[in-house]
Protein backbone atom coordinates (compact mmCIF):
# COMPACT_ATOMS: atom_id res chain seq x y z
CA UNK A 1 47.96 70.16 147.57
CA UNK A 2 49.97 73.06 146.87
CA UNK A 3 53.29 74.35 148.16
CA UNK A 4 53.93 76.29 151.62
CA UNK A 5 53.26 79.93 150.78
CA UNK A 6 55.21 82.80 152.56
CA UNK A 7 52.27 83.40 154.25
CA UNK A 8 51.97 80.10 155.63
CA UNK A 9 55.29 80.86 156.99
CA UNK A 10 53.82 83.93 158.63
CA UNK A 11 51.06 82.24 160.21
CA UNK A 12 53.27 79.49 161.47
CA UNK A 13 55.62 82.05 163.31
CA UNK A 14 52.29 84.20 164.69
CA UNK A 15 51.11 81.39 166.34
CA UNK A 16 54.46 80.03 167.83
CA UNK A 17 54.90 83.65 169.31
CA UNK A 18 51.41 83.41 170.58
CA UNK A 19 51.81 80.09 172.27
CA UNK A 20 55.16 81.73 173.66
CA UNK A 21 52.83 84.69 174.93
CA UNK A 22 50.60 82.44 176.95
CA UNK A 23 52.98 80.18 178.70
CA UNK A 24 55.48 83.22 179.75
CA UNK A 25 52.62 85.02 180.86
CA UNK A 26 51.61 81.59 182.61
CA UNK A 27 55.18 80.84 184.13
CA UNK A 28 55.35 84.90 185.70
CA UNK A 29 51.55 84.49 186.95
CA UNK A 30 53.24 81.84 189.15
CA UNK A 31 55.30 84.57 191.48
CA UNK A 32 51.97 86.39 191.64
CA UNK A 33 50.55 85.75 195.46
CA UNK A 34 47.32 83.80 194.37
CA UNK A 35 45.28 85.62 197.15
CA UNK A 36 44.90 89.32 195.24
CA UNK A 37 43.05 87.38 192.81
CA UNK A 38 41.37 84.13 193.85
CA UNK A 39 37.47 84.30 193.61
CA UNK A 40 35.17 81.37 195.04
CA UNK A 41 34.22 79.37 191.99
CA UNK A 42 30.37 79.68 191.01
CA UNK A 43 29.21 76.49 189.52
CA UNK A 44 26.85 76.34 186.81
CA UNK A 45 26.69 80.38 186.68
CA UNK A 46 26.97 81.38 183.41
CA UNK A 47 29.62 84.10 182.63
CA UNK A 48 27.17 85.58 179.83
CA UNK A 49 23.84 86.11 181.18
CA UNK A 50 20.83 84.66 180.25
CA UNK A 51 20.17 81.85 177.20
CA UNK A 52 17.87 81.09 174.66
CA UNK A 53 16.25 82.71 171.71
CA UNK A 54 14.30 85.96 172.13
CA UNK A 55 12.67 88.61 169.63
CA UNK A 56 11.85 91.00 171.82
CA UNK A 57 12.57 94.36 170.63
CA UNK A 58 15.52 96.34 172.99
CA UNK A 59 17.05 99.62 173.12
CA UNK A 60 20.97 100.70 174.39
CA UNK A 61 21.86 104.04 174.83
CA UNK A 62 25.37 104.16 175.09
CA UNK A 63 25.29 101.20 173.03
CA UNK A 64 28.38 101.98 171.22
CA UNK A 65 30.96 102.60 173.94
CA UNK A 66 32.74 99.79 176.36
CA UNK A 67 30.19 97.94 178.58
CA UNK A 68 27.07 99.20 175.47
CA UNK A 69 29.17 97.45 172.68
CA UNK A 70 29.58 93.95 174.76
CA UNK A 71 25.85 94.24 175.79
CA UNK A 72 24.77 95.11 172.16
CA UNK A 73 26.82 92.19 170.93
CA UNK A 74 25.31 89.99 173.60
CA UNK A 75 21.85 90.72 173.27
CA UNK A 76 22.17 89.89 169.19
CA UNK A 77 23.77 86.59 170.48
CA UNK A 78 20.04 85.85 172.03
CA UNK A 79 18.51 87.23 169.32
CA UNK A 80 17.00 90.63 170.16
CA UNK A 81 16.42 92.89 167.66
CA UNK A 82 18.53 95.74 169.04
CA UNK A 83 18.03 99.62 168.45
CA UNK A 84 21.17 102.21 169.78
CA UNK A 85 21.23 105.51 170.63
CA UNK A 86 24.78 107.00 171.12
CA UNK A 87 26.33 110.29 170.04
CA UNK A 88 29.15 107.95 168.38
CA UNK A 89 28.70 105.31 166.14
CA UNK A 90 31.11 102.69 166.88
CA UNK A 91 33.86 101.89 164.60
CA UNK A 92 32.86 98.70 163.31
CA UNK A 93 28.76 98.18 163.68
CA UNK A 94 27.20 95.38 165.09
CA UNK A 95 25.18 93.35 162.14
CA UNK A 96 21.61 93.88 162.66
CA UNK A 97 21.83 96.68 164.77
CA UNK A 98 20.09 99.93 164.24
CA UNK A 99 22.45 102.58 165.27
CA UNK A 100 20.73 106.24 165.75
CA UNK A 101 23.24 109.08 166.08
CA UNK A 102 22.12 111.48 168.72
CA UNK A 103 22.03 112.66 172.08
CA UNK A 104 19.87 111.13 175.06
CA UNK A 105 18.99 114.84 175.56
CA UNK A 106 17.59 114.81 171.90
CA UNK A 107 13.88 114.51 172.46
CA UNK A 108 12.81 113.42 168.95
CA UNK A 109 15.51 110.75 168.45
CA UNK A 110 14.53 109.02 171.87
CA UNK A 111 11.00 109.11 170.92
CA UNK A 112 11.76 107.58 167.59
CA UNK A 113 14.36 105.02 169.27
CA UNK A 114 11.49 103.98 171.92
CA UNK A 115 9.03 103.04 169.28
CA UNK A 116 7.85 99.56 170.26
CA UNK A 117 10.33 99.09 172.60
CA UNK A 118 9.76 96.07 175.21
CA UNK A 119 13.80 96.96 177.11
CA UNK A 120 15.39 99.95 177.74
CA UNK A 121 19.32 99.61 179.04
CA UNK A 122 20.32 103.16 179.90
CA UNK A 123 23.87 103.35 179.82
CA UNK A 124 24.25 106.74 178.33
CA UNK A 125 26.31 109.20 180.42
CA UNK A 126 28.62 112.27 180.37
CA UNK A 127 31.43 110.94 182.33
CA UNK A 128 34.49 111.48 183.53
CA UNK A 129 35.81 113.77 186.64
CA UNK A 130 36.43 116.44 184.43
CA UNK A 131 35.00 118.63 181.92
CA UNK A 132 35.51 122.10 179.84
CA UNK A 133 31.76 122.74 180.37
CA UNK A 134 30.62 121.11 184.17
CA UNK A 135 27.09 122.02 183.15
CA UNK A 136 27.02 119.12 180.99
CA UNK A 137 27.21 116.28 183.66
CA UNK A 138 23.52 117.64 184.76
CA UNK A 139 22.04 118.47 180.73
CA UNK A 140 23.00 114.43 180.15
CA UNK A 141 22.86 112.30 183.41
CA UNK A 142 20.14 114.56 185.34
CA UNK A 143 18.29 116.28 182.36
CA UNK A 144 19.14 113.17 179.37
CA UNK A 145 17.52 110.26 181.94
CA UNK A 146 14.43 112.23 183.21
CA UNK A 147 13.42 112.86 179.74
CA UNK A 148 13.70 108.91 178.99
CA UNK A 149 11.87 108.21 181.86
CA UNK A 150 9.26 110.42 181.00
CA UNK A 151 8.84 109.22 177.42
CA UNK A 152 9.33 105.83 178.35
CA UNK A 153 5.98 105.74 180.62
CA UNK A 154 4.19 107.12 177.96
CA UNK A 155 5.12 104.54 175.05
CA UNK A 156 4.54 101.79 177.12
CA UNK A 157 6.55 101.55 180.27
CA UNK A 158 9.08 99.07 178.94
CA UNK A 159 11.15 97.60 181.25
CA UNK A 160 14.24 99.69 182.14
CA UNK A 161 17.49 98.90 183.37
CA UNK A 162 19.29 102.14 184.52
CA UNK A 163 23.15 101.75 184.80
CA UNK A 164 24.68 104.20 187.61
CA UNK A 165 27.99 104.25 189.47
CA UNK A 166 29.81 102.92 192.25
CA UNK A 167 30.96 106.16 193.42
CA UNK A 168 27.60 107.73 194.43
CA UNK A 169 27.13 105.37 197.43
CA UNK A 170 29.74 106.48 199.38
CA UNK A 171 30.89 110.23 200.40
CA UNK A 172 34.21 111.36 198.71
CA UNK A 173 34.90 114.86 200.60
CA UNK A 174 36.41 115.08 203.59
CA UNK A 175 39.44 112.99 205.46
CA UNK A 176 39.67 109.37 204.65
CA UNK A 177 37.69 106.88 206.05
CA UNK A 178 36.78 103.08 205.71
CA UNK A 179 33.17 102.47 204.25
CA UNK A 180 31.24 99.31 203.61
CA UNK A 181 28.92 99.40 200.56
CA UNK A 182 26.48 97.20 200.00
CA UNK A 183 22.90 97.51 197.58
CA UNK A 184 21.06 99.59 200.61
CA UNK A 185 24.16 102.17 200.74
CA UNK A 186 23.41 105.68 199.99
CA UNK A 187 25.28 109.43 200.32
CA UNK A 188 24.01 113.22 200.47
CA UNK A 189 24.61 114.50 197.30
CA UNK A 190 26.64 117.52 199.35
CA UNK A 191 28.92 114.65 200.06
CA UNK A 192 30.07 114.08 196.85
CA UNK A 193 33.59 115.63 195.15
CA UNK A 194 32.27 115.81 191.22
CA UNK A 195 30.13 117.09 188.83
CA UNK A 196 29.87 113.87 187.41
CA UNK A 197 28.78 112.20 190.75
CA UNK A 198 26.03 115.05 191.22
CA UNK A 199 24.99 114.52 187.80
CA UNK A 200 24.72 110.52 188.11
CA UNK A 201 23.21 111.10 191.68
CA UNK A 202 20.55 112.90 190.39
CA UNK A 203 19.85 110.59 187.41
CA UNK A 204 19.57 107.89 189.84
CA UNK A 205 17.01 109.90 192.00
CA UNK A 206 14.77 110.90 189.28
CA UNK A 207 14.49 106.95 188.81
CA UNK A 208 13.62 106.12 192.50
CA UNK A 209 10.85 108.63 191.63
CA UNK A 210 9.56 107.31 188.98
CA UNK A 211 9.44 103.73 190.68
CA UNK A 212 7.23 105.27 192.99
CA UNK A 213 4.45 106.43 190.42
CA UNK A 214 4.84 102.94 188.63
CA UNK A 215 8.24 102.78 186.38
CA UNK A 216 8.90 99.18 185.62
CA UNK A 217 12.88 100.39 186.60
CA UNK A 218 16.16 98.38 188.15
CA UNK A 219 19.71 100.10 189.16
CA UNK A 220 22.88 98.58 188.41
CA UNK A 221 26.52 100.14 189.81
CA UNK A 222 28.98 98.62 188.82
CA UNK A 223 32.86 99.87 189.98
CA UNK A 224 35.52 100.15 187.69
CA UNK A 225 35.31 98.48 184.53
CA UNK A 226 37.80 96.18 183.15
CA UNK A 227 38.90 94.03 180.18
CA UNK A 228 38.50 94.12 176.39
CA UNK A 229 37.27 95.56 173.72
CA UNK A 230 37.30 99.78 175.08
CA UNK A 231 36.50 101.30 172.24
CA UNK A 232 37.34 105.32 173.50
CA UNK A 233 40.19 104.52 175.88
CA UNK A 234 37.89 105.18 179.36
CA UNK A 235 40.13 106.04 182.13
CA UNK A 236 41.22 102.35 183.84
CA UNK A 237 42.46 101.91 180.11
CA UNK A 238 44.08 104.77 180.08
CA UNK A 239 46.08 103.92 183.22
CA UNK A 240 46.44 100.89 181.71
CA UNK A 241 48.54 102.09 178.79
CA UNK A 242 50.24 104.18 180.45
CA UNK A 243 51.09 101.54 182.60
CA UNK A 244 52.54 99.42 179.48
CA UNK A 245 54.40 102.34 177.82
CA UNK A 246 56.24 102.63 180.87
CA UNK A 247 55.18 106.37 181.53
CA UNK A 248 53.67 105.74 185.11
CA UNK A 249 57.15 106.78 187.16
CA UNK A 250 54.99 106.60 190.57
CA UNK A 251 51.64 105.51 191.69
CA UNK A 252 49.20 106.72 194.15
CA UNK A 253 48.57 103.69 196.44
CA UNK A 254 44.72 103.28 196.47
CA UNK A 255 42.08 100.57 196.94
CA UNK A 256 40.10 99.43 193.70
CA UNK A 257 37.27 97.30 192.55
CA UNK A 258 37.47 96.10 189.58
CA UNK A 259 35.25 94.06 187.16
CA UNK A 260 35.07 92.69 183.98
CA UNK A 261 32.72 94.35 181.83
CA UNK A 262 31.72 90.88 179.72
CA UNK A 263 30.64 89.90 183.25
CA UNK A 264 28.38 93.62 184.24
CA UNK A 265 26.86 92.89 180.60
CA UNK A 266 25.97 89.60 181.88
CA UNK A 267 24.50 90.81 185.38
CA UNK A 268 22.54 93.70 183.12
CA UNK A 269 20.60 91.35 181.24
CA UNK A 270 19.72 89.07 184.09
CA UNK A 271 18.09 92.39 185.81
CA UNK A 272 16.35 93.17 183.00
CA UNK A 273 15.20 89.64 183.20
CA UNK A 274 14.32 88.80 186.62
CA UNK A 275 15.51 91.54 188.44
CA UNK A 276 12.92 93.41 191.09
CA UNK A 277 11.55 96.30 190.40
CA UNK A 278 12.70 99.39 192.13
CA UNK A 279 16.29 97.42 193.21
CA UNK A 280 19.60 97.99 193.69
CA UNK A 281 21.96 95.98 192.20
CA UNK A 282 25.88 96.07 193.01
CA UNK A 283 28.04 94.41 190.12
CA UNK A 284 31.76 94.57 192.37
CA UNK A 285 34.27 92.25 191.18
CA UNK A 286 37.77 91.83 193.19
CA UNK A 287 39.22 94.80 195.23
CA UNK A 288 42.80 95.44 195.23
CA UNK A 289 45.37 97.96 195.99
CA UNK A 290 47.13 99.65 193.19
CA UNK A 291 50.35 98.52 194.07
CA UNK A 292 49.08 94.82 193.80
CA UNK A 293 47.05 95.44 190.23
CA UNK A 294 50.65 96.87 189.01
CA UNK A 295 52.28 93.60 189.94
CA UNK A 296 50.02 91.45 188.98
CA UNK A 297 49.82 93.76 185.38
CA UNK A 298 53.85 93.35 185.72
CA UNK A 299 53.73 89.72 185.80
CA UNK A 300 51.12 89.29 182.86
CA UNK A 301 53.07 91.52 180.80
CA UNK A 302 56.35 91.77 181.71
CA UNK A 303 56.77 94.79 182.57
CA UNK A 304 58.71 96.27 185.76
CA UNK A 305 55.94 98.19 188.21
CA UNK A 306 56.91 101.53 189.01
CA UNK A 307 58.45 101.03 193.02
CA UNK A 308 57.84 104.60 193.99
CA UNK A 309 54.80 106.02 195.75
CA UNK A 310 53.12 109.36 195.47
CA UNK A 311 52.70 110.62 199.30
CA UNK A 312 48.50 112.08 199.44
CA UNK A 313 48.48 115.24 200.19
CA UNK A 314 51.39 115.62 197.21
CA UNK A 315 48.81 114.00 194.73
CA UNK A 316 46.05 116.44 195.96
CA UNK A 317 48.13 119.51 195.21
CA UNK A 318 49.21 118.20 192.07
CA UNK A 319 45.42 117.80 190.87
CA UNK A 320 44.76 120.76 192.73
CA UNK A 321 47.09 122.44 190.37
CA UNK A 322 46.56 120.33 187.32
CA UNK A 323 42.70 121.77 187.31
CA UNK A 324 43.23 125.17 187.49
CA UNK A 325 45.71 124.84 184.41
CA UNK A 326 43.27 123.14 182.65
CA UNK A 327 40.04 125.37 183.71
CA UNK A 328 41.81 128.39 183.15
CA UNK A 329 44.66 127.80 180.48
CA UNK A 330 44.79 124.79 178.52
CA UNK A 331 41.49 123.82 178.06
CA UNK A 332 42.00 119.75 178.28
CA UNK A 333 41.63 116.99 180.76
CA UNK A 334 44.14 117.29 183.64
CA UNK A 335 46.23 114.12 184.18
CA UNK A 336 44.79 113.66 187.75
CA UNK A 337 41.74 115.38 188.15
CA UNK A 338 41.20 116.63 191.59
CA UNK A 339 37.67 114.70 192.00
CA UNK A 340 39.55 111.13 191.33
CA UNK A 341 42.37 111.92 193.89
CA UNK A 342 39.64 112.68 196.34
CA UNK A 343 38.01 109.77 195.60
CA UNK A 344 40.85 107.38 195.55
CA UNK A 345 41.31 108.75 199.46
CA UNK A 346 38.67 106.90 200.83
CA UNK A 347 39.05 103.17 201.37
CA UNK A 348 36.25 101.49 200.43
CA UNK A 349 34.86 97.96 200.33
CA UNK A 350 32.12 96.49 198.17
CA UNK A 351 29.10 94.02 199.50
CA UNK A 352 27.40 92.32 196.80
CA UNK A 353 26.42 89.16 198.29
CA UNK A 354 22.43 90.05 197.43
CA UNK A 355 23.67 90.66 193.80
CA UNK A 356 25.15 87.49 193.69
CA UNK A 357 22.21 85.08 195.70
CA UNK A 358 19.37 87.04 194.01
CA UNK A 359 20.83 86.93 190.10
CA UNK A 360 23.64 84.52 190.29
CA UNK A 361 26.69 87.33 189.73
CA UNK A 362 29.81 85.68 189.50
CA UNK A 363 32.53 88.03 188.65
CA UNK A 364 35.25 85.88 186.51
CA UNK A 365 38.79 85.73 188.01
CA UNK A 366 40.95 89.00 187.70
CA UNK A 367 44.07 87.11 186.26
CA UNK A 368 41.62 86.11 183.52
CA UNK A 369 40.39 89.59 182.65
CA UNK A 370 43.63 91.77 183.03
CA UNK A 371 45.41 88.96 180.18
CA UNK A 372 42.08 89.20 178.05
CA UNK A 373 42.42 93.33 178.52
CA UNK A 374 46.50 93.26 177.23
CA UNK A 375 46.01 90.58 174.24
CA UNK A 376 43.01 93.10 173.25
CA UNK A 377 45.34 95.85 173.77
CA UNK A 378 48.46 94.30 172.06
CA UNK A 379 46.11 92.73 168.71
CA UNK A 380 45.29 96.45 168.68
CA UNK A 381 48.76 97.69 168.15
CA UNK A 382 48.04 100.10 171.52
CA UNK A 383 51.40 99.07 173.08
């Protein structure tokens, strides 16, 4: 045996203030009213996806950002011998994996990447509501997935799993009204406020195409992603932070959906699996308004919610004003682009009850993911 060390001493103290962590957080979750965040329990569902050993050869574009980097690491938990394309390699690579830096729009590369391929997950995407060059949201999502498709059929029509977005199944122009959406639910593109949404909304019809002349293709939307391990800050993370450094003075009241992305890496492996070919599949998770996510994020992390609300048509000139300064001046992402504040006007519910009977979807309970999110956050040094 040999005498206590200072860092013994260390570890001792870390894991008395963790403990401390868990049961404050534990004793505040108690003033949190339960029904924001009860789900129905889902026994014998599986909060990873599929099990068992597999060899089969898969490729992730995207691979290396937030919902790529927890499918990546899932499919090497089965076994799969896992190929990514991304235009970033991630920060700390997945053993195994065989990263290719490059561009879905990067013909060569994807023809390389989709050599004896038996899965494609297509997460790749220019997102975000803004951009310095809106021709870019059609080059990647439009341009970047037809040219998969395309060279997909031809080296063997490998099953592909394309991942799209919530926020194309709904219109976001115009005054605010209630929608229900559901795996049938579909727009006009003229409908839609963004770039981005065009962009995705195209993408997603060039694969409805190419299901008609024999694509072995699926569609997952999932809303807004949640939880641990975001690797380039997306913007619920953002918000997030800025939540926990206390620089959110006011909020705009608005419905959300959010899910945890361990769970939509889950669902995107059980549609690549036994999913139908040419379906829809919605991967919701609990819907809130903003005003309850910032108490319930209050009572997690102690932190006081910000009481005062932005009034709507304030927020829109805001953004309004926000994206000409940064079209025409500075150059950078506006704080609020106008796009989101549209969207956030329309009050929308999710119906994913097919997703759940037809591949066993159980999103895990929000409490769970938003103290999984801040312990990520706070191991990270981010707040």
């Amino acid at each position: 045996d040999r005498p206590p060390s200072a860092d013994d001493s260390k570890l001792v103290w870390a894991s008395l203030r963790a403990f401390r962590g868990r049961w404050l957080a534990l004793v505040r979750l108690r003033s949190v009213p339960w029904q924001w965040v009860q789900v129905r329990t889902c026994r014998g569902v599986s909060h990873a996806g599929l099990r068992g050993p597999s060899k089969v050869r898969v490729l992730v574009t995207g691979g290396a950002g937030f919902l790529g980097g927890h499918l990546v690491g899932e499919l090497c938990a089965q076994g799969a011998q896992v190929v990514v394309l991304d235009r970033r390699l991630p920060a700390v690579p997945v053993p195994g994996v065989v990263y290719r830096e490059a561009c879905i729009t990067d013909g060569r590369a994807l023809r390389q990447a989709l050599a004896g391929v038996e899965r494609v997950f297509h997460l790749a995407a220019e997102a975000g509501m803004w951009a310095r060059d809106p021709r870019r949201f059609l080059t990647v999502n439009r341009d970047g997935t037809r040219r998969l498709l395309n060279l997909a059929r031809a080296t063997g029509n490998p099953r592909l799993v394309h991942v799209s977005t919530e926020s194309i199944l709904f219109p976001s122009l115009g005054p605010a009204r209630s929608h229900l959406v559901n795996e049938r639910s579909s727009t006009p593109r003229h409908t839609l406020a963004s770039p981005y949404q065009t962009g995705k909304w195209l993408a997603e019809e060039a694969v409805w195409r190419a299901v008609t002349d024999g694509q072995n293709a699926v569609v997952v939307n999932p809303t807004i992603l949640a939880g641990p391990g975001d690797p380039w800050h997306t913007a619920f993370t953002r918000t997030v932070l800025g939540f926990l450094h206390q620089r959110m003075p006011a909020s705009l009241d608005t419905a959300l959906d959010l899910v945890d992305v361990r769970d939509v890496a889950g669902l995107l492996m059980r549609a690549a699996e036994s999913g139908e070919a040419g379906r829809r599949y919605l991967a919701s998770g609990h819907r809130v308004h903003m005003s309850e996510f910032l108490a319930l994020l209050g009572a997690v992390s102690g932190i006081p919610m910000p009481q005062r609300r932005v009034p709507w048509r304030l927020a829109w000139l805001s953004a309004k004003l926000g994206g000409m300064w940064s079209d025409w001046i500075s150059h950078r992402p506006p704080k609020a682009p106008l796009a989101g504040v549209m969207i956030a006007r329309q009050e929308v519910t999710y119906d994913a009850r097919d997703t759940r009977a037809e591949l066993g979807f159980c999103p895990r309970p929000l409490q769970d993911t938003v103290y999984d999110m801040l312990n990520d956050l706070r191991l990270r040094a981010l707040f």
